[in-house]
N, C-alpha and C. Protein backbone atom coordinates (compact mmCIF):
# COMPACT_ATOMS: atom_id res chain seq x y z
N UNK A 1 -21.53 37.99 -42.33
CA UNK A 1 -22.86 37.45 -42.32
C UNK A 1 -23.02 36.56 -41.09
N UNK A 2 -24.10 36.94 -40.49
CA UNK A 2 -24.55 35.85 -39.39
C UNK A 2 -25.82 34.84 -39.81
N UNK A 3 -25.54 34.04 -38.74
CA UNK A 3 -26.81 32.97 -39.11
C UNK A 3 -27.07 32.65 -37.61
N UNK A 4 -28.73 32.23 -37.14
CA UNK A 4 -28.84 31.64 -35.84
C UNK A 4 -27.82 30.76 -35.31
N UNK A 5 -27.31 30.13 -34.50
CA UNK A 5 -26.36 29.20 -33.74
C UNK A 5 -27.45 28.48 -32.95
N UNK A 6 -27.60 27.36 -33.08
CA UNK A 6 -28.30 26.73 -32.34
C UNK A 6 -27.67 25.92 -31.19
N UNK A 7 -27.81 26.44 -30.07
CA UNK A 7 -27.42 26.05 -28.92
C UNK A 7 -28.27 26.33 -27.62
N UNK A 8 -27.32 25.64 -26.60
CA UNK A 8 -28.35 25.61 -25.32
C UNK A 8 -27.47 25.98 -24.20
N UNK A 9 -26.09 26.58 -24.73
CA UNK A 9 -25.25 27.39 -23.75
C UNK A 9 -25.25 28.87 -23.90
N UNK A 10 -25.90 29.62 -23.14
CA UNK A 10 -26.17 30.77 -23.16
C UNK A 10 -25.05 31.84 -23.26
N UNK A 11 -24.15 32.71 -23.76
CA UNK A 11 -23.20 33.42 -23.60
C UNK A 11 -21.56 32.79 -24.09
N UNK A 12 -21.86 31.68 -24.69
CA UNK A 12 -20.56 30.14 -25.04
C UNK A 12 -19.99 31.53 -25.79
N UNK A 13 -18.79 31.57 -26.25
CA UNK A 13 -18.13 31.69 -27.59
C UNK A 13 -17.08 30.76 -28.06
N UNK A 14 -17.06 29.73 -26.92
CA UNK A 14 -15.96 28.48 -27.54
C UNK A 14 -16.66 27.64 -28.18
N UNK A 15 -17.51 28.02 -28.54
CA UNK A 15 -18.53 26.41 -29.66
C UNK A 15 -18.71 27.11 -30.80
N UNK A 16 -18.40 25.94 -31.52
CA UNK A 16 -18.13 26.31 -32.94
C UNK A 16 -19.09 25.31 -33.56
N UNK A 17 -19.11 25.17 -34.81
CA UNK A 17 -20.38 24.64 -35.98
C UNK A 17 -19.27 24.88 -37.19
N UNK A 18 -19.59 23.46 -37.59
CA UNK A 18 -19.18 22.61 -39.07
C UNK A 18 -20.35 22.25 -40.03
N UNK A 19 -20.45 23.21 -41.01
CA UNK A 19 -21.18 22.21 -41.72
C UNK A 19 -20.64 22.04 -42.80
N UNK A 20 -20.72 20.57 -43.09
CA UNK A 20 -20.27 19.59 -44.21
C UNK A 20 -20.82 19.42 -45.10
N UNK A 21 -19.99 19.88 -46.28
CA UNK A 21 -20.44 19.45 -47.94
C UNK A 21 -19.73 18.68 -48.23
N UNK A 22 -20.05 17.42 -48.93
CA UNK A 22 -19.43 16.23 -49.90
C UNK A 22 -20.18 15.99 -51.06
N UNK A 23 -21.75 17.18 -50.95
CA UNK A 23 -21.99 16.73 -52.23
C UNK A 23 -21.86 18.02 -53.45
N UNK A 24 -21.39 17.75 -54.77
CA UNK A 24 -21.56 19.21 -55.78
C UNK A 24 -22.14 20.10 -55.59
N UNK A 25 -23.15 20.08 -54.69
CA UNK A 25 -24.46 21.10 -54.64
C UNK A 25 -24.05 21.69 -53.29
N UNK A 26 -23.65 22.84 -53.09
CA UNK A 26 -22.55 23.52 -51.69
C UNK A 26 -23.97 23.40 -51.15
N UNK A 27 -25.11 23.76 -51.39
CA UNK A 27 -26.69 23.76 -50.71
C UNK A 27 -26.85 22.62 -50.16
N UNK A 28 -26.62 21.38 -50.52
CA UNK A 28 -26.91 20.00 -50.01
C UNK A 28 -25.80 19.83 -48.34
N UNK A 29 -26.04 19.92 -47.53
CA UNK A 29 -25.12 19.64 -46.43
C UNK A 29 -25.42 18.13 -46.07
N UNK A 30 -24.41 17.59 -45.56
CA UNK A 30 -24.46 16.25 -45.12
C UNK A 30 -24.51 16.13 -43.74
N UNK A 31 -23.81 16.89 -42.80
CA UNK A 31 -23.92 17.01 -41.81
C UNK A 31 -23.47 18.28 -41.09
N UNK A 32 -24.10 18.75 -40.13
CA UNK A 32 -23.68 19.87 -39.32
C UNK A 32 -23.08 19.45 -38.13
N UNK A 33 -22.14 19.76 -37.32
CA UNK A 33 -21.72 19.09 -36.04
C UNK A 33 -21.22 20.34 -35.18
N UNK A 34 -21.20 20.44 -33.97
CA UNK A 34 -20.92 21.54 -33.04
C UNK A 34 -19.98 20.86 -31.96
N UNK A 35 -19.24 21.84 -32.09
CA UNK A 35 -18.33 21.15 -31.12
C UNK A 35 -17.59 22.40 -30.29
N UNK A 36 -16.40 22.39 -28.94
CA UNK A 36 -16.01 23.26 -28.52
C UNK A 36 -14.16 23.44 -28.93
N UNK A 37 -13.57 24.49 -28.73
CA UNK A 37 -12.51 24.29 -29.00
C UNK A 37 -11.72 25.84 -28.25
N UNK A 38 -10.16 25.99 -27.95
CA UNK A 38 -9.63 26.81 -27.20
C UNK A 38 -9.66 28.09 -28.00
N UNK A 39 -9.40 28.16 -29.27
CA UNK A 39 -9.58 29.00 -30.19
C UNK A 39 -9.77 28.75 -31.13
N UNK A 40 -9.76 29.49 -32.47
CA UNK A 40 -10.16 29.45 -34.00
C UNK A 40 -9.41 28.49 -34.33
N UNK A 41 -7.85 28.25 -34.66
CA UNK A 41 -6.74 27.75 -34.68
C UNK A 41 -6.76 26.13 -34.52
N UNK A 42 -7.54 26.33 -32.71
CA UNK A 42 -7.34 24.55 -32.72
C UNK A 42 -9.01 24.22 -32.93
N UNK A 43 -9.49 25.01 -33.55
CA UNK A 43 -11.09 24.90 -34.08
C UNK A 43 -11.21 24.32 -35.82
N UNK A 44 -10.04 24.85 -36.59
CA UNK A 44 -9.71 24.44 -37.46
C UNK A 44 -9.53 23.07 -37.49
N UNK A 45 -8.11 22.73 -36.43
CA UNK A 45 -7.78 22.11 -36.62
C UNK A 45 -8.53 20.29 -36.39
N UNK A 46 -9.79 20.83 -35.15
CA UNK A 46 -10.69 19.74 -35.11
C UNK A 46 -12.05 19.80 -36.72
N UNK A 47 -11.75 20.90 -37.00
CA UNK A 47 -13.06 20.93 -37.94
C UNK A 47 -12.04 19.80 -39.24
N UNK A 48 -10.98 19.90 -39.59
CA UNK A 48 -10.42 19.03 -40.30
C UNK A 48 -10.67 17.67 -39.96
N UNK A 49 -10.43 17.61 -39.09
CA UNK A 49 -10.69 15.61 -38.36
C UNK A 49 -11.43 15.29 -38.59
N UNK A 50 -12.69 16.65 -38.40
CA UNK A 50 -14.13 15.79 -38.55
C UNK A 50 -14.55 15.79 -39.89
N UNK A 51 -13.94 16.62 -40.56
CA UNK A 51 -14.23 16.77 -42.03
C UNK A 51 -13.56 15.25 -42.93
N UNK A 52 -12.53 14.70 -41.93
CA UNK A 52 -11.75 13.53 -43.06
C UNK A 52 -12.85 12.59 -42.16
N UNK A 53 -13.61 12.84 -41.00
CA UNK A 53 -14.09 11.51 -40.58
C UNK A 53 -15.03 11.35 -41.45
N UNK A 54 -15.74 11.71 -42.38
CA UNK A 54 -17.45 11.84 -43.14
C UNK A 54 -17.17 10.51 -44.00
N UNK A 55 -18.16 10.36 -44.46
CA UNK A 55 -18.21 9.27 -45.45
C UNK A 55 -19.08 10.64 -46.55
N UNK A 56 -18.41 10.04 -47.73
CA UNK A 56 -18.69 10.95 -49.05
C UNK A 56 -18.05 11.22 -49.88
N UNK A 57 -17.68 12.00 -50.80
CA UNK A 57 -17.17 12.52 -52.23
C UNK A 57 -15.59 12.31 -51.28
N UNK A 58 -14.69 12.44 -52.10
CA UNK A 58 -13.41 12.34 -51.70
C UNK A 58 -12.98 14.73 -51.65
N UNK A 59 -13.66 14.92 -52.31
CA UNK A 59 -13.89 16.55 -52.41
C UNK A 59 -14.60 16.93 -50.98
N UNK A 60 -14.19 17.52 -49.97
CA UNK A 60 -14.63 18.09 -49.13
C UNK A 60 -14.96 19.43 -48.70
N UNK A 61 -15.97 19.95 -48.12
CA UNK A 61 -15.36 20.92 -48.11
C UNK A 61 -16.70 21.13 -46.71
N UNK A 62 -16.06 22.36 -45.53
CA UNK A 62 -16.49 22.74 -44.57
C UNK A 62 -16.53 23.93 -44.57
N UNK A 63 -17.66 24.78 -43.68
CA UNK A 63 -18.02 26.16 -43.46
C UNK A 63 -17.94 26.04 -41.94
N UNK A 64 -16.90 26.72 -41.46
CA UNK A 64 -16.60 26.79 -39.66
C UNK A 64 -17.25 27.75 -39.41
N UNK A 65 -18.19 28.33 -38.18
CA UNK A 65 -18.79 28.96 -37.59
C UNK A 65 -18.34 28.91 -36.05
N UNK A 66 -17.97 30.26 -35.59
CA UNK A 66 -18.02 30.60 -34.18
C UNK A 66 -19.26 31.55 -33.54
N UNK A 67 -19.94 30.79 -32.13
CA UNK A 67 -20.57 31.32 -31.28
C UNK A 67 -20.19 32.33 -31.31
N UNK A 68 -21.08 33.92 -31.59
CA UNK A 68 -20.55 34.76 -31.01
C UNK A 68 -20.87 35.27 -29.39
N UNK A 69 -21.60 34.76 -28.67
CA UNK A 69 -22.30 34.72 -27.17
C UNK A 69 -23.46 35.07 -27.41
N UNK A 70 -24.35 35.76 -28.63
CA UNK A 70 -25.75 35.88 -28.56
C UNK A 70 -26.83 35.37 -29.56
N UNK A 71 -26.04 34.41 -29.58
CA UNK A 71 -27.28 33.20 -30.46
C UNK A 71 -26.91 33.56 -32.04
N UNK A 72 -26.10 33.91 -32.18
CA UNK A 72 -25.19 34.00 -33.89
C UNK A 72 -24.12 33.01 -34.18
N UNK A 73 -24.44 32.55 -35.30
CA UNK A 73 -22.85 32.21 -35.98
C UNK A 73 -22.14 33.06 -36.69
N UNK A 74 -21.15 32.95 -36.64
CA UNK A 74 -20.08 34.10 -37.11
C UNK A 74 -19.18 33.14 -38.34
N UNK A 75 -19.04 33.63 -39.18
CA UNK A 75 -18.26 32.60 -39.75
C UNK A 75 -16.61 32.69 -39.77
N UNK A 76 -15.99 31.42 -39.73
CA UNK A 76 -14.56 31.50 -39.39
C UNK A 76 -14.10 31.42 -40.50
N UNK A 77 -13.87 30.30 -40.65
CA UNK A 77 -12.71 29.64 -42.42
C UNK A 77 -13.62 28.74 -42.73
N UNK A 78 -13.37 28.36 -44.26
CA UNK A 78 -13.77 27.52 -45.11
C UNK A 78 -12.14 26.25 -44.99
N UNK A 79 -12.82 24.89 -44.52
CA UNK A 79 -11.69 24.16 -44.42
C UNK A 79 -12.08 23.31 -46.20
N UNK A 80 -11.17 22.85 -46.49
CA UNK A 80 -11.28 21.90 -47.33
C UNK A 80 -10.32 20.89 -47.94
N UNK A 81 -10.70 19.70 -48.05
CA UNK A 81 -10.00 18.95 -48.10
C UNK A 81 -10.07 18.01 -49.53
N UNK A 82 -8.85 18.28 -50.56
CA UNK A 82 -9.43 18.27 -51.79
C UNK A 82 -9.21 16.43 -52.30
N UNK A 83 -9.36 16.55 -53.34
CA UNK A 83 -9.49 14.88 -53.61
C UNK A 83 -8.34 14.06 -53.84
């Protein structure tokens, strides 16, 4: 499944998209954040950081998305970080 990618780098595939659930309702997001990274791997591994940085439920949980170069998100892993 794809979804728009909202960005303003034309052709990127190193930018990736976090969006953050802390609340019960997986629909409620708290924050979305975009960021770049060398691959999936160390894309994870920043989507974790930013996932322990949130303020919220001690239950975390993230939906990683990679640029695919034409204005899509692609989805990567589900990170989560449990209570």
């Amino acid at each position: 499944m794809t979804h728009p990618f909202a960005t303003t780098v034309p052709a990127t595939t190193d930018e990736h998209r976090l969006d953050i659930v802390t609340d019960p309702d997986v629909d409620n997001l708290q924050a979305v954040t975009y960021f770049t990274a060398a691959d999936v791997n160390a894309a994870c591994h920043q989507a974790a950081r930013l996932l322990a940085a949130v303020e919220g439920a001690d239950d975390r949980y993230g939906e990683l998305y990679v640029h695919d170069g034409d204005g899509n998100a692609v989805h990567c892993d589900t990170i989560h970080l449990p209570a």
